[in-house]
PDB file of N, CA and C in Angstrom:
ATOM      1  N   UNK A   1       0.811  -1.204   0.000  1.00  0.00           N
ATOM      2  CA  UNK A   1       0.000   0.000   0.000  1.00  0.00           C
ATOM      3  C   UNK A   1       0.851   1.264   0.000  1.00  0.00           C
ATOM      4  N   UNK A   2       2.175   1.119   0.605  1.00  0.00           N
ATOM      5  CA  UNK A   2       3.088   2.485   0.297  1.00  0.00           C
ATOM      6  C   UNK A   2       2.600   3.127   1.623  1.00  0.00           C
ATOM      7  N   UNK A   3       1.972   3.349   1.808  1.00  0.00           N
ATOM      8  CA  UNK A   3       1.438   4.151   3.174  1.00  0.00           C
ATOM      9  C   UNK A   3       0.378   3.740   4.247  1.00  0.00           C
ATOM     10  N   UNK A   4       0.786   3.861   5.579  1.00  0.00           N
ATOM     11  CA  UNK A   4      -0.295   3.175   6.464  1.00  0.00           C
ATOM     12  C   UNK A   4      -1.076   4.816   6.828  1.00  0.00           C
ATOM     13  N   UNK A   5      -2.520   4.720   6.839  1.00  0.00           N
ATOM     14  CA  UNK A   5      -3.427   6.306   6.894  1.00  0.00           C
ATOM     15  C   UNK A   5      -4.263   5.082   8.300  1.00  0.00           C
ATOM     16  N   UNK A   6      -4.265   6.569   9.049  1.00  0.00           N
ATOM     17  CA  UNK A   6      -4.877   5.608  10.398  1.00  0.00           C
ATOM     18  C   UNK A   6      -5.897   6.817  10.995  1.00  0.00           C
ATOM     19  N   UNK A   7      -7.215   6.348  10.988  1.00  0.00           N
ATOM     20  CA  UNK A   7      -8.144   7.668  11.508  1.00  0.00           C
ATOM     21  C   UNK A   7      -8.170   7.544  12.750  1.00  0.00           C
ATOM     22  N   UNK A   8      -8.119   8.427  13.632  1.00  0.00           N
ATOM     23  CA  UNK A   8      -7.726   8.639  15.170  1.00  0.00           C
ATOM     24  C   UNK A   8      -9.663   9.052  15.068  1.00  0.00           C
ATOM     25  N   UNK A   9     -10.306   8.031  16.198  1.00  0.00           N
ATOM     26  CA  UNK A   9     -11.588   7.851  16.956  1.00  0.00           C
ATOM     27  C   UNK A   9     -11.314   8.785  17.912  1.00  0.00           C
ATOM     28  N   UNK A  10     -10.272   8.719  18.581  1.00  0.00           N
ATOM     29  CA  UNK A  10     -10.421   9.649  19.866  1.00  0.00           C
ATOM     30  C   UNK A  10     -10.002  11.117  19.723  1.00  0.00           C
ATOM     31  N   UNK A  11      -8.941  11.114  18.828  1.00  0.00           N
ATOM     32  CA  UNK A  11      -8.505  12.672  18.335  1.00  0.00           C
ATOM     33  C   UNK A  11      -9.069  12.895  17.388  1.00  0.00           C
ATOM     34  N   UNK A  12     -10.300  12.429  16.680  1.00  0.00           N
ATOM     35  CA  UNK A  12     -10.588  13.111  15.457  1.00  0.00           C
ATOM     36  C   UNK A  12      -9.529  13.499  14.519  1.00  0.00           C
ATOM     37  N   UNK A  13      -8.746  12.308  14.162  1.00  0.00           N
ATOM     38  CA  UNK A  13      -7.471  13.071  12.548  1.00  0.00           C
ATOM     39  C   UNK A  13      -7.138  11.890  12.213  1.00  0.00           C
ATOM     40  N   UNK A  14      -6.600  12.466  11.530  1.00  0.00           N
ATOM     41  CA  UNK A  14      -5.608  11.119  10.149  1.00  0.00           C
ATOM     42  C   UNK A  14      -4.450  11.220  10.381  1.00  0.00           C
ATOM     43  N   UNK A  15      -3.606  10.123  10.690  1.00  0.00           N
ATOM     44  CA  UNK A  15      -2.463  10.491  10.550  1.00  0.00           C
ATOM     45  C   UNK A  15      -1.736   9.244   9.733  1.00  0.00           C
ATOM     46  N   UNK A  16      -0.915   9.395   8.727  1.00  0.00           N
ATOM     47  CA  UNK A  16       0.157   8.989   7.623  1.00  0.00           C
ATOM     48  C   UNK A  16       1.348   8.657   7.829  1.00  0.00           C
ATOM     49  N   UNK A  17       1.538   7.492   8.075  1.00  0.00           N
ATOM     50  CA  UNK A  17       3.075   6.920   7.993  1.00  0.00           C
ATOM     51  C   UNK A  17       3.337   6.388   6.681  1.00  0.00           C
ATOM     52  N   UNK A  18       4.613   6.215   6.461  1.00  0.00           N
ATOM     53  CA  UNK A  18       5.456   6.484   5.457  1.00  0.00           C
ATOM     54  C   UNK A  18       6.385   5.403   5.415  1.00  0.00           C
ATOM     55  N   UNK A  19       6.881   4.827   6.459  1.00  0.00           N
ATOM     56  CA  UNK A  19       7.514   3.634   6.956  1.00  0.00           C
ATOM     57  C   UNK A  19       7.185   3.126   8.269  1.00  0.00           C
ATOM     58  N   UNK A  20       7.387   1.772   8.741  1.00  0.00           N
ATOM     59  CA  UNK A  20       7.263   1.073   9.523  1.00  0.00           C
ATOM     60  C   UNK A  20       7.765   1.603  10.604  1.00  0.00           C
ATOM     61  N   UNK A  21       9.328   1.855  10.483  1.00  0.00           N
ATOM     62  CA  UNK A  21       9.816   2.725  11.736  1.00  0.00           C
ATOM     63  C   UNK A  21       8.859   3.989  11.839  1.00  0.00           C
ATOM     64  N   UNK A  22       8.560   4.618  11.707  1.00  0.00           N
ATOM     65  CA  UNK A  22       7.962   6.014  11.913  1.00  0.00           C
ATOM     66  C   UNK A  22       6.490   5.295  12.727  1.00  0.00           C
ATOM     67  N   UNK A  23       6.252   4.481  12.196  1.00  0.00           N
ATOM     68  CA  UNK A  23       4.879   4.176  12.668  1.00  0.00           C
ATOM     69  C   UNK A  23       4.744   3.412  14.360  1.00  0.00           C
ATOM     70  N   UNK A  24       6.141   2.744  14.491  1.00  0.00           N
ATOM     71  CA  UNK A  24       6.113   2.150  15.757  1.00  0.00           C
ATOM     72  C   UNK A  24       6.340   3.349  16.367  1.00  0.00           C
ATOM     73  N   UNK A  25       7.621   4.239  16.308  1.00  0.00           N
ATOM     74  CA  UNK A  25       8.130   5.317  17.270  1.00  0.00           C
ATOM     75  C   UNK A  25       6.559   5.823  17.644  1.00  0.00           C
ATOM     76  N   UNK A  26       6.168   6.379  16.931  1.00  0.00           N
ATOM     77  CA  UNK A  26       4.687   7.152  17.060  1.00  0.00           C
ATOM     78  C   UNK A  26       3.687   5.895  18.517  1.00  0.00           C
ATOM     79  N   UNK A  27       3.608   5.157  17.690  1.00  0.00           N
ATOM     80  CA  UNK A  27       3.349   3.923  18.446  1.00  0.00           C
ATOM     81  C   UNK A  27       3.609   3.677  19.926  1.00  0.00           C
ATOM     82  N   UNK A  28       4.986   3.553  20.146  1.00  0.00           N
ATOM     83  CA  UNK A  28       5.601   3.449  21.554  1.00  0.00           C
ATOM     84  C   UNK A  28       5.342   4.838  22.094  1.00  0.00           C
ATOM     85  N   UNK A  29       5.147   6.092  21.651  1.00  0.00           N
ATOM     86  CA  UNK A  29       4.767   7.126  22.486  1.00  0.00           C
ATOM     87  C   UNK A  29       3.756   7.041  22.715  1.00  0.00           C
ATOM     88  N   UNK A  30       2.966   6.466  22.243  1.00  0.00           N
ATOM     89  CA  UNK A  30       0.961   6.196  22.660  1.00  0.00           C
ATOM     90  C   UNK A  30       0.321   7.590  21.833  1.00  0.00           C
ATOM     91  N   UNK A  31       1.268   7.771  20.648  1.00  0.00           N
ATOM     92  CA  UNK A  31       0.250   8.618  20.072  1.00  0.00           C
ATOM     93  C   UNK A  31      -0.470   7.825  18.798  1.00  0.00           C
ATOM     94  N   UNK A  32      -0.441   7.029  19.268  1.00  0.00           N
ATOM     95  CA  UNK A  32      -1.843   5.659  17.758  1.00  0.00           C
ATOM     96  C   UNK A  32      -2.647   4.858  18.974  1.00  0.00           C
ATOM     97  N   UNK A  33      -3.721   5.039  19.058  1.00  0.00           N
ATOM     98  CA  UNK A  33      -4.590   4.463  20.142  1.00  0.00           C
ATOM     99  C   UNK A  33      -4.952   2.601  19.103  1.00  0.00           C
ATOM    100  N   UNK A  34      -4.767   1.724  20.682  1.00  0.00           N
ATOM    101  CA  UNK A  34      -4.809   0.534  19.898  1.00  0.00           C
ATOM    102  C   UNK A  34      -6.039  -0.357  19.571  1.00  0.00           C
ATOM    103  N   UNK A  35      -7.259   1.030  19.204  1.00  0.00           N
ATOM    104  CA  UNK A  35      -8.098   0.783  19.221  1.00  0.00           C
ATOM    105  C   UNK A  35      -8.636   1.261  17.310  1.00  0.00           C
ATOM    106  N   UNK A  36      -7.727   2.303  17.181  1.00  0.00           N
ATOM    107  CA  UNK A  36      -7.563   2.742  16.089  1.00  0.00           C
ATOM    108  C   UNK A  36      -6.538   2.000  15.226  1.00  0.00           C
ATOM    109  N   UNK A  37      -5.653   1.383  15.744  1.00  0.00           N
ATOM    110  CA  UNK A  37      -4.980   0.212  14.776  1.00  0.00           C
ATOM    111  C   UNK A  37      -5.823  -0.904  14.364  1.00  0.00           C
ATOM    112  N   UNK A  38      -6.358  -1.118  15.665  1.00  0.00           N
ATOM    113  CA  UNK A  38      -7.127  -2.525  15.059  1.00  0.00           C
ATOM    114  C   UNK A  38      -8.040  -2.250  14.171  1.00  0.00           C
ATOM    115  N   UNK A  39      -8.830  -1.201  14.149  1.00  0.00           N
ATOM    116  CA  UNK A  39      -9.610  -0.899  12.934  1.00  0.00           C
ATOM    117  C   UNK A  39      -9.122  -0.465  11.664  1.00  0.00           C
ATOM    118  N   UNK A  40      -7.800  -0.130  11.578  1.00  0.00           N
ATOM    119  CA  UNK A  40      -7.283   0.467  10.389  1.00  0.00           C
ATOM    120  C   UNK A  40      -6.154  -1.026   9.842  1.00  0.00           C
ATOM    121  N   UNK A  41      -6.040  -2.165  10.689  1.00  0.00           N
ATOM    122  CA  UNK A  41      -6.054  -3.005  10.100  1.00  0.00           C
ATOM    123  C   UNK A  41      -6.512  -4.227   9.486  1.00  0.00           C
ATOM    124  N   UNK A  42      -8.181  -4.222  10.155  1.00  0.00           N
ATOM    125  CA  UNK A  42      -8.884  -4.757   9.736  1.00  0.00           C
ATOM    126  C   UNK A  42      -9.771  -3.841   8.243  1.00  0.00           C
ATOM    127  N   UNK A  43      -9.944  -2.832   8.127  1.00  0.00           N
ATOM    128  CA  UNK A  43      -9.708  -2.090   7.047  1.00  0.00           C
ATOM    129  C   UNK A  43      -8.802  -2.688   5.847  1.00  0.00           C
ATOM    130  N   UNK A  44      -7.571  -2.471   6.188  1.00  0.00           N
ATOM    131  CA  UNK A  44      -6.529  -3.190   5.004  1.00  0.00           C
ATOM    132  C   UNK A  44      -6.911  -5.041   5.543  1.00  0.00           C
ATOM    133  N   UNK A  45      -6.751  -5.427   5.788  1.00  0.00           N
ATOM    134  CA  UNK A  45      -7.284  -6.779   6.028  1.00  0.00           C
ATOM    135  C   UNK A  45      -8.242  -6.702   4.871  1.00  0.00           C
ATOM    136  N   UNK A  46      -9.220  -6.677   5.093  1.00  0.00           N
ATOM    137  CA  UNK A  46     -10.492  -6.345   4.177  1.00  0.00           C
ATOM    138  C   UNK A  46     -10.400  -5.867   2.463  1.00  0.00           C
ATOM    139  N   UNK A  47      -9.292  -5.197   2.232  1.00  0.00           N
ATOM    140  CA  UNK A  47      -9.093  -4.772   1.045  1.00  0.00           C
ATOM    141  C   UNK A  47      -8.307  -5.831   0.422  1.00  0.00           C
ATOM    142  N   UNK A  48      -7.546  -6.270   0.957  1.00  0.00           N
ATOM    143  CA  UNK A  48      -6.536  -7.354   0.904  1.00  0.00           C
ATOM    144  C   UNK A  48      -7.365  -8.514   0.242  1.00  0.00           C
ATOM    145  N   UNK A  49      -8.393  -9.266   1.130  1.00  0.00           N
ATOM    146  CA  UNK A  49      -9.283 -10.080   0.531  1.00  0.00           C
ATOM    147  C   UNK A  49     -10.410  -9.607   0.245  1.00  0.00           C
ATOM    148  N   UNK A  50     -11.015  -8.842  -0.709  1.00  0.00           N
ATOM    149  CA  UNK A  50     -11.726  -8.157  -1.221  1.00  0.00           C
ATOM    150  C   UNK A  50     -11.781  -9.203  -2.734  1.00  0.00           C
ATOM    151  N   UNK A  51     -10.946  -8.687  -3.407  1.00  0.00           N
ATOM    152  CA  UNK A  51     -10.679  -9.722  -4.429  1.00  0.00           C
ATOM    153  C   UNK A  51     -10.831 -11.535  -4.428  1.00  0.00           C
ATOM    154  N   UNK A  52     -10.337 -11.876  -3.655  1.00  0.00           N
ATOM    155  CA  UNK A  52     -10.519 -13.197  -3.483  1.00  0.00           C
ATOM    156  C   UNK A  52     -11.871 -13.671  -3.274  1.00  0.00           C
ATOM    157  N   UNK A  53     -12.683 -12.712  -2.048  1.00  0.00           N
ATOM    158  CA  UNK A  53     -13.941 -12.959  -2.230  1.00  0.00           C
ATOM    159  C   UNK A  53     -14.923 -13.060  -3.453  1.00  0.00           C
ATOM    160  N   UNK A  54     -14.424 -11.575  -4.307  1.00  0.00           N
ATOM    161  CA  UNK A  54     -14.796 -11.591  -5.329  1.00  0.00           C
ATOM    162  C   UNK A  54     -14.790 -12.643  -6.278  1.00  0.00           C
ATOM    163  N   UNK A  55     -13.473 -13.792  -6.278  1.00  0.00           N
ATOM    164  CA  UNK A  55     -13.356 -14.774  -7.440  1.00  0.00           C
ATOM    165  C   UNK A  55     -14.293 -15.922  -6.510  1.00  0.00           C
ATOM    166  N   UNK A  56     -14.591 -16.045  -5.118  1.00  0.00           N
ATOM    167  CA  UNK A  56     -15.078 -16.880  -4.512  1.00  0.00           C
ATOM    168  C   UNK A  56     -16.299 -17.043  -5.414  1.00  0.00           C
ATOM    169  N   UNK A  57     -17.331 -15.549  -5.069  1.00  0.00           N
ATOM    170  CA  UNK A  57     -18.582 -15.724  -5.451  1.00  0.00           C
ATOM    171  C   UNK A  57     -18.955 -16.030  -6.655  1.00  0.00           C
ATOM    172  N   UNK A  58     -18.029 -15.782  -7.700  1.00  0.00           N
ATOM    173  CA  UNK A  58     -17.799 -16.198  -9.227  1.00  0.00           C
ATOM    174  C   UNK A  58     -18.151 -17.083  -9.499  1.00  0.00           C
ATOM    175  N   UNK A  59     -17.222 -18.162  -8.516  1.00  0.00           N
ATOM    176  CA  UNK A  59     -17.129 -19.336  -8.838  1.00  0.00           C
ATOM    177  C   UNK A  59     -18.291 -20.087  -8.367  1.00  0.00           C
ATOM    178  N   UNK A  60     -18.594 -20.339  -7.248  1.00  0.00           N
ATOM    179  CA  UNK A  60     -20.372 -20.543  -7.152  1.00  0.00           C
ATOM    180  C   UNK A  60     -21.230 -20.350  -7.981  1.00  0.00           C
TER     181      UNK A  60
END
């Protein structure tokens, strides 16, 4: 995806990482609530198999 975009529930914002490191540091300061990860990776989760579902129902 090139970029992880993570909508903050409790702060109201978006915030954009760029790399993995940037995203933990942020992380270990407790500025990504881990309530807002889990939804922004079940999000990409979801996009991820989006497609597959798609060839699922095809095929049925």
């Amino acid at each position: 995806f090139g970029e992880l975009h993570i909508e903050g529930y409790q702060k109201q914002d978006t915030r954009t990482f760029k790399s993995y490191e940037e995203f933990e540091k942020e992380y270990c300061r407790g500025y990504v609530w881990p309530s807002d990860l889990k939804n922004t990776v079940a999000e990409y989760l979801e996009k991820i198999i989006a497609p597959i579902r798609k060839f699922g129902k095809k095929r049925l």
